[in-house]
N, C-alpha and C. Protein backbone atom coordinates (compact mmCIF):
# COMPACT_ATOMS: atom_id res chain seq x y z
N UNK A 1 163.10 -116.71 17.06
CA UNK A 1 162.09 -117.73 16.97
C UNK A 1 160.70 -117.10 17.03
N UNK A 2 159.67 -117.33 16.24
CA UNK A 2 158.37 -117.18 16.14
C UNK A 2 157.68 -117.52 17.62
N UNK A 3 156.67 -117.40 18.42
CA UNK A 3 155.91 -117.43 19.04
C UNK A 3 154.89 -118.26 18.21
N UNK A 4 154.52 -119.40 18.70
CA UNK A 4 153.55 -120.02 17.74
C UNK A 4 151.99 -120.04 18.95
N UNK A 5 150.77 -119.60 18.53
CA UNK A 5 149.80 -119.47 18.81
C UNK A 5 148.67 -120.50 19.09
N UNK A 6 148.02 -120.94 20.07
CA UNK A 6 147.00 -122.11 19.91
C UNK A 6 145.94 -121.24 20.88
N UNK A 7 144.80 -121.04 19.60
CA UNK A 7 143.58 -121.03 20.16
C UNK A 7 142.54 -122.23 20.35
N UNK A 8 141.96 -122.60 21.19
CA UNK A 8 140.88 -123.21 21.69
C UNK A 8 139.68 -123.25 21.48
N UNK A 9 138.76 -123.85 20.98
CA UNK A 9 137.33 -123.69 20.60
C UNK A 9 136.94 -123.52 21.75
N UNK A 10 135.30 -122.71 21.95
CA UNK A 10 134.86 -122.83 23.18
C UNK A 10 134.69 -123.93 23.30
N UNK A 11 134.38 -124.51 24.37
CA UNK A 11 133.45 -125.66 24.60
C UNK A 11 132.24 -126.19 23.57
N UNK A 12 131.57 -126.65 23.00
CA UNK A 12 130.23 -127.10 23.20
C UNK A 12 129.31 -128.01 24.10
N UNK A 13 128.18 -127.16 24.16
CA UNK A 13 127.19 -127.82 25.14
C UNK A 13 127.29 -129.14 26.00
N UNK A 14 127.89 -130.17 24.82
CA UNK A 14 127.91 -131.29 24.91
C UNK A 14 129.06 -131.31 26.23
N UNK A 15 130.35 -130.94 26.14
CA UNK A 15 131.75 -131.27 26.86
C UNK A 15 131.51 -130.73 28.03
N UNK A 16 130.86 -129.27 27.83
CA UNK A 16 131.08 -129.07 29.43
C UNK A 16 129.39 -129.17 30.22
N UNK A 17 128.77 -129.88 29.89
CA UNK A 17 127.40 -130.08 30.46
C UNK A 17 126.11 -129.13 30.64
N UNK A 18 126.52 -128.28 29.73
CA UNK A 18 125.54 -127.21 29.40
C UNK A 18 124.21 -128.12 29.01
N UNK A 19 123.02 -127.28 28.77
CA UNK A 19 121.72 -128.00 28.42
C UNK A 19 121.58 -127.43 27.04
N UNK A 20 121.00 -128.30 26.27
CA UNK A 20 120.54 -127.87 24.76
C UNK A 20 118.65 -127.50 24.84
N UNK A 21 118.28 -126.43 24.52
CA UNK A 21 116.92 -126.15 24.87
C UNK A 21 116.42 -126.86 23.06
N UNK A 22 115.40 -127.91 23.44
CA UNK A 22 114.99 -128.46 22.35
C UNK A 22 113.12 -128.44 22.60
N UNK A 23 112.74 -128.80 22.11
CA UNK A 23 111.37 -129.04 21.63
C UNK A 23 110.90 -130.39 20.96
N UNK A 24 111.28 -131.27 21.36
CA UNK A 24 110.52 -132.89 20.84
C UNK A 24 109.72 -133.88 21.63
N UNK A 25 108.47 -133.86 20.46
CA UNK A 25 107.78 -135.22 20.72
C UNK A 25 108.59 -136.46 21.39
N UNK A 26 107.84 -137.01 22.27
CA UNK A 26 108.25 -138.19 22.62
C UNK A 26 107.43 -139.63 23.22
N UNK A 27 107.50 -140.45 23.38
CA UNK A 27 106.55 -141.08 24.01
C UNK A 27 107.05 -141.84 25.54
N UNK A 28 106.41 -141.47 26.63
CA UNK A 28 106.92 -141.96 27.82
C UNK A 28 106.38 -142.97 28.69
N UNK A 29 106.59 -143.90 29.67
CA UNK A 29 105.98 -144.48 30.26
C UNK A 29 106.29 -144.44 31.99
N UNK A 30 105.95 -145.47 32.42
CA UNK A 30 106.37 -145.56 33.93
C UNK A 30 105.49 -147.17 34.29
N UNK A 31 106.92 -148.10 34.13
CA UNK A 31 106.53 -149.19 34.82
C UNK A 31 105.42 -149.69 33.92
N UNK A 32 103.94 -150.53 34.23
CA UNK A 32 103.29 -150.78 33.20
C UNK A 32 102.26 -150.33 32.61
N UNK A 33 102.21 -148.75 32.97
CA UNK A 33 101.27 -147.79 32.32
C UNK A 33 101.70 -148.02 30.70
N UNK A 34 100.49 -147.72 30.14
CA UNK A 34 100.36 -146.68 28.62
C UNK A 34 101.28 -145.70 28.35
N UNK A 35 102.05 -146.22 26.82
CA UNK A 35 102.75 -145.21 26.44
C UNK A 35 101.81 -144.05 26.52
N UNK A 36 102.29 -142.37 26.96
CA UNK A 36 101.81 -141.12 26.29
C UNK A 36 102.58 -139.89 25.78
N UNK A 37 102.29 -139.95 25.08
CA UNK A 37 102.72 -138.45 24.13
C UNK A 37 103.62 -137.00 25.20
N UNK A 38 104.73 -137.17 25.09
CA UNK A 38 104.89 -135.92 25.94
C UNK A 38 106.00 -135.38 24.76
N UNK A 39 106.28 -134.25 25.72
CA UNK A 39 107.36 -133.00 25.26
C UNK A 39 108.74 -133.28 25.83
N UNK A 40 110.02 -133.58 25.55
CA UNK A 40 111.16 -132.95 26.18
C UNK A 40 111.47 -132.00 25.82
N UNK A 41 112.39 -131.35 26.87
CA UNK A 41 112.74 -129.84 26.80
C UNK A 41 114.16 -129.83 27.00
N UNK A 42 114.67 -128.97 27.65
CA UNK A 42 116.25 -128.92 28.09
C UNK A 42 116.78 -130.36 27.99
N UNK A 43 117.94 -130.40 27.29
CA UNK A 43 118.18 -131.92 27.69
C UNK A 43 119.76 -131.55 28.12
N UNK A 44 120.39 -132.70 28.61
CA UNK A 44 122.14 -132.50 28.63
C UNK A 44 122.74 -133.89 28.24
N UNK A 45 123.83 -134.49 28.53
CA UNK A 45 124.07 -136.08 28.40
C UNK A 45 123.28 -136.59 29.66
N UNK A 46 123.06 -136.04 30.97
CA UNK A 46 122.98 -136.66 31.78
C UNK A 46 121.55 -136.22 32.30
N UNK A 47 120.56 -135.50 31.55
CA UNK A 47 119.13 -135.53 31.95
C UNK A 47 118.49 -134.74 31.29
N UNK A 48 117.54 -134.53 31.59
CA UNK A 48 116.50 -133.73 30.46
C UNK A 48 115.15 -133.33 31.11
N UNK A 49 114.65 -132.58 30.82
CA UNK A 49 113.07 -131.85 31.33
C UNK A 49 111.80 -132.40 30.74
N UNK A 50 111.30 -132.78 30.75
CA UNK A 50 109.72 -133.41 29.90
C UNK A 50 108.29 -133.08 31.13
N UNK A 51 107.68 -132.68 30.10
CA UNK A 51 106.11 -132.63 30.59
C UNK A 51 105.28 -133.04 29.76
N UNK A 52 104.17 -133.86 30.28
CA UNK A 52 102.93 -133.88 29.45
C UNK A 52 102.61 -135.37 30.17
N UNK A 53 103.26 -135.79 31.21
CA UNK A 53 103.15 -136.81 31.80
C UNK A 53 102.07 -137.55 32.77
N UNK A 54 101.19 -137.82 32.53
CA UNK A 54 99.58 -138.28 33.84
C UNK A 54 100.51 -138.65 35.15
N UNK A 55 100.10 -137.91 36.31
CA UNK A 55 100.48 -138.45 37.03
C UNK A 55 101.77 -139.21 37.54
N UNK A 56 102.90 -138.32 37.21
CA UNK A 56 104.19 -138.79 37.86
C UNK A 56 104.57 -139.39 38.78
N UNK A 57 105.08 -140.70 39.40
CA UNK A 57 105.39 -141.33 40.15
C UNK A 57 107.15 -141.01 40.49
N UNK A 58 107.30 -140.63 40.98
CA UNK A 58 109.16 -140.22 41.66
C UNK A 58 109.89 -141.52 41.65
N UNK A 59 109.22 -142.69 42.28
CA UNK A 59 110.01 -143.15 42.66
C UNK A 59 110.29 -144.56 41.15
N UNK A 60 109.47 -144.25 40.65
CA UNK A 60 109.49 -145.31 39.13
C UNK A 60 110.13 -144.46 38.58
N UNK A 61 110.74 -145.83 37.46
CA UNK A 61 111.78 -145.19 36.36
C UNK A 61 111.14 -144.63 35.60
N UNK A 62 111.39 -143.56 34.53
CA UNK A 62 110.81 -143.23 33.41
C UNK A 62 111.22 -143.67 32.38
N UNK A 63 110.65 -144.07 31.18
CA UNK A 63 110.98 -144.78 30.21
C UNK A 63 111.11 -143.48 28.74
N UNK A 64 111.32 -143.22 27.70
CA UNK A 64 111.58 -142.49 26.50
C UNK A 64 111.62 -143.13 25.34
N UNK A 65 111.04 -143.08 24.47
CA UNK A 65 111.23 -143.46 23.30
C UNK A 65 111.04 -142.19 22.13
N UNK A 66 112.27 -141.92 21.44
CA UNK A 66 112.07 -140.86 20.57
C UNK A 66 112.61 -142.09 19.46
N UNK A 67 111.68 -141.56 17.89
CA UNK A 67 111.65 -141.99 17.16
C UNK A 67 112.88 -142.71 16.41
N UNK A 68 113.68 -144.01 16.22
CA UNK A 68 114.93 -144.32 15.36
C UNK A 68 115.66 -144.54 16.75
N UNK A 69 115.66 -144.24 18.05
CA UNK A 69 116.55 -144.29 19.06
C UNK A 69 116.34 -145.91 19.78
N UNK A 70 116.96 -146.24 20.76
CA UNK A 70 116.81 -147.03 21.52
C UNK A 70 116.09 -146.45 22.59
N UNK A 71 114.99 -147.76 23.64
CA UNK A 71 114.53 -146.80 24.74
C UNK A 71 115.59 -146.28 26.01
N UNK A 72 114.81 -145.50 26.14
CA UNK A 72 116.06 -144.45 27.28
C UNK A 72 115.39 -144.66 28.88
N UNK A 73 116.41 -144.88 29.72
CA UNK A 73 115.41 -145.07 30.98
C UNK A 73 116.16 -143.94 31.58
N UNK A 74 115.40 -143.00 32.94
CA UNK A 74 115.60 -142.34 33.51
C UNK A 74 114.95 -142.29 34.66
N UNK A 75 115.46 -141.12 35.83
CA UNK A 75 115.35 -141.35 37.16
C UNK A 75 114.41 -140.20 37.38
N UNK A 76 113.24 -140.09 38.11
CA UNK A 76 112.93 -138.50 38.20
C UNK A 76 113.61 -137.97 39.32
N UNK A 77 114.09 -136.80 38.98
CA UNK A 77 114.87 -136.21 40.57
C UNK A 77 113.93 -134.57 40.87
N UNK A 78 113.01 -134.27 39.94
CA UNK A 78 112.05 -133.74 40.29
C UNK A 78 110.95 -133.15 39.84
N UNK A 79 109.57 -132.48 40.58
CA UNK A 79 108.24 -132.94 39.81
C UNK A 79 108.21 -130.98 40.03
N UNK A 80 107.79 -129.94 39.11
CA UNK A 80 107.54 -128.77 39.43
C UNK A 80 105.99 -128.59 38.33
N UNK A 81 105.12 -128.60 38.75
CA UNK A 81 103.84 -128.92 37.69
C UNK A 81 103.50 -129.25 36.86
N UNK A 82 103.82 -129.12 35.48
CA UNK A 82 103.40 -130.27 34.81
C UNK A 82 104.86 -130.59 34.09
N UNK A 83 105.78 -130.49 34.55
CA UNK A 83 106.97 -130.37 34.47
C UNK A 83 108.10 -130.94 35.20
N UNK A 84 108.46 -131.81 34.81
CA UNK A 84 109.74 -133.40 35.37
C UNK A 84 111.06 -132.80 34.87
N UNK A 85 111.91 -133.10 36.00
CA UNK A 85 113.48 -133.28 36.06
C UNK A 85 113.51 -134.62 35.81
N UNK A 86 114.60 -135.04 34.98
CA UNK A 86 114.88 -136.60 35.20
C UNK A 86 117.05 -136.74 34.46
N UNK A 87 117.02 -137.77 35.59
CA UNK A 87 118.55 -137.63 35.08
C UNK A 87 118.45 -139.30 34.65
N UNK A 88 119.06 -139.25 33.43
CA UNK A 88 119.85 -140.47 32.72
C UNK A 88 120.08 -141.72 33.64
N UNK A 89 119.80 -143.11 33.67
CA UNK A 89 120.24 -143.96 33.98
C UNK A 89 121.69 -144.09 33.47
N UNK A 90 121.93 -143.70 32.35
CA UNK A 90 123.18 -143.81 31.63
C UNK A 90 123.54 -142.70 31.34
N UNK A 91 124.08 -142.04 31.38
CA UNK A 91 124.41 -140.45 30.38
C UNK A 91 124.59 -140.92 28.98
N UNK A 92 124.17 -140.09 28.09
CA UNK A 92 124.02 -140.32 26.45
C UNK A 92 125.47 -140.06 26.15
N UNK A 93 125.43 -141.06 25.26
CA UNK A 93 127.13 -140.88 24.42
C UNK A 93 127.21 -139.73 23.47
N UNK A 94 127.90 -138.94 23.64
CA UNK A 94 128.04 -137.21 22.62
C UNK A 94 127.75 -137.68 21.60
N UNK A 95 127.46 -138.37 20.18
CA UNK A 95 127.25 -138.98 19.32
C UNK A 95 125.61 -138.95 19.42
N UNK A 96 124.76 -139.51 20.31
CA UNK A 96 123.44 -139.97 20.38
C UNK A 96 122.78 -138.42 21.02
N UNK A 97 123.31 -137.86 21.71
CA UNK A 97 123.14 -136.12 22.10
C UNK A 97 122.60 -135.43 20.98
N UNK A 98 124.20 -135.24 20.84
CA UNK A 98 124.19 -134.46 19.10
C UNK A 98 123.23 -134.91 18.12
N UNK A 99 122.97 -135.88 17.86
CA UNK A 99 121.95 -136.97 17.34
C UNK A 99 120.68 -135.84 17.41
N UNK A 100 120.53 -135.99 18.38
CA UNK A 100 118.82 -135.72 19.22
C UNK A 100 118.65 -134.29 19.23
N UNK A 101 119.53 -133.76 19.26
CA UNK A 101 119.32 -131.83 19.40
C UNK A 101 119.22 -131.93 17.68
N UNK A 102 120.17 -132.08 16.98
CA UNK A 102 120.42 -132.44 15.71
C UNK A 102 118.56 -132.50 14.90
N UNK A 103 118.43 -133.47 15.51
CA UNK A 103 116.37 -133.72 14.96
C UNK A 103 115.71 -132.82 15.58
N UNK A 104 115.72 -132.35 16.99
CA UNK A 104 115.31 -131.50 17.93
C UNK A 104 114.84 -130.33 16.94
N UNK A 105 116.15 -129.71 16.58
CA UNK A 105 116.31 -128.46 16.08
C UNK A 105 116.04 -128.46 14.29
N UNK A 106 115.40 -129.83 13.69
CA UNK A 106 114.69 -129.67 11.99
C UNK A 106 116.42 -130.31 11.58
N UNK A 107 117.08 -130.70 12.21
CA UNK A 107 118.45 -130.84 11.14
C UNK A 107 118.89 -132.22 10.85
């Protein structure tokens, strides 16, 4: 009898919670401030990095709007200078991820 072989893909980013390092415009809020113009950075399903934010409030939600998406709300879990942690109210469905690194990255 043959020995039959099964290799495994690695992972991608997405499955095992790795971060995708991206670069996109976005527009953010907090509560009933003015949309403003920021950056996300690292993102994963379950949070993402953004700066460019006036004055961060911790304990308000953050709001996201990237272009064609629905708005995204998030939690800040932390402030390092001009630079926010924030995790997902929802974690993103692998579909809407992929989506977003997908534009992130020109594709």
């Amino acid at each position: 009898m043959k020995q039959q072989r099964t290799t495994k893909a690695p992972p991608s980013p997405r499955e095992d919670g790795e971060r995708a390092d991206i670069a996109l415009r976005c527009e953010a809020r907090q509560g009933t401030r003015p949309w403003s113009l920021a950056t996300l950075g690292e993102m994963s399903r379950s949070g993402f990095r953004i700066s460019g934010i006036p004055s961060p409030l911790p304990e308000v939600p953050l709001r996201i709007r990237i272009p064609g998406f629905q708005t995204l709300t998030a939690h800040i879990r932390w402030i390092e200078g001009d630079t926010i942690g924030c995790e997902f109210a929802q974690p993103l469905h692998v579909a809407v991820f992929d989506h977003i690194v997908r534009i992130a990255r020109g594709g």
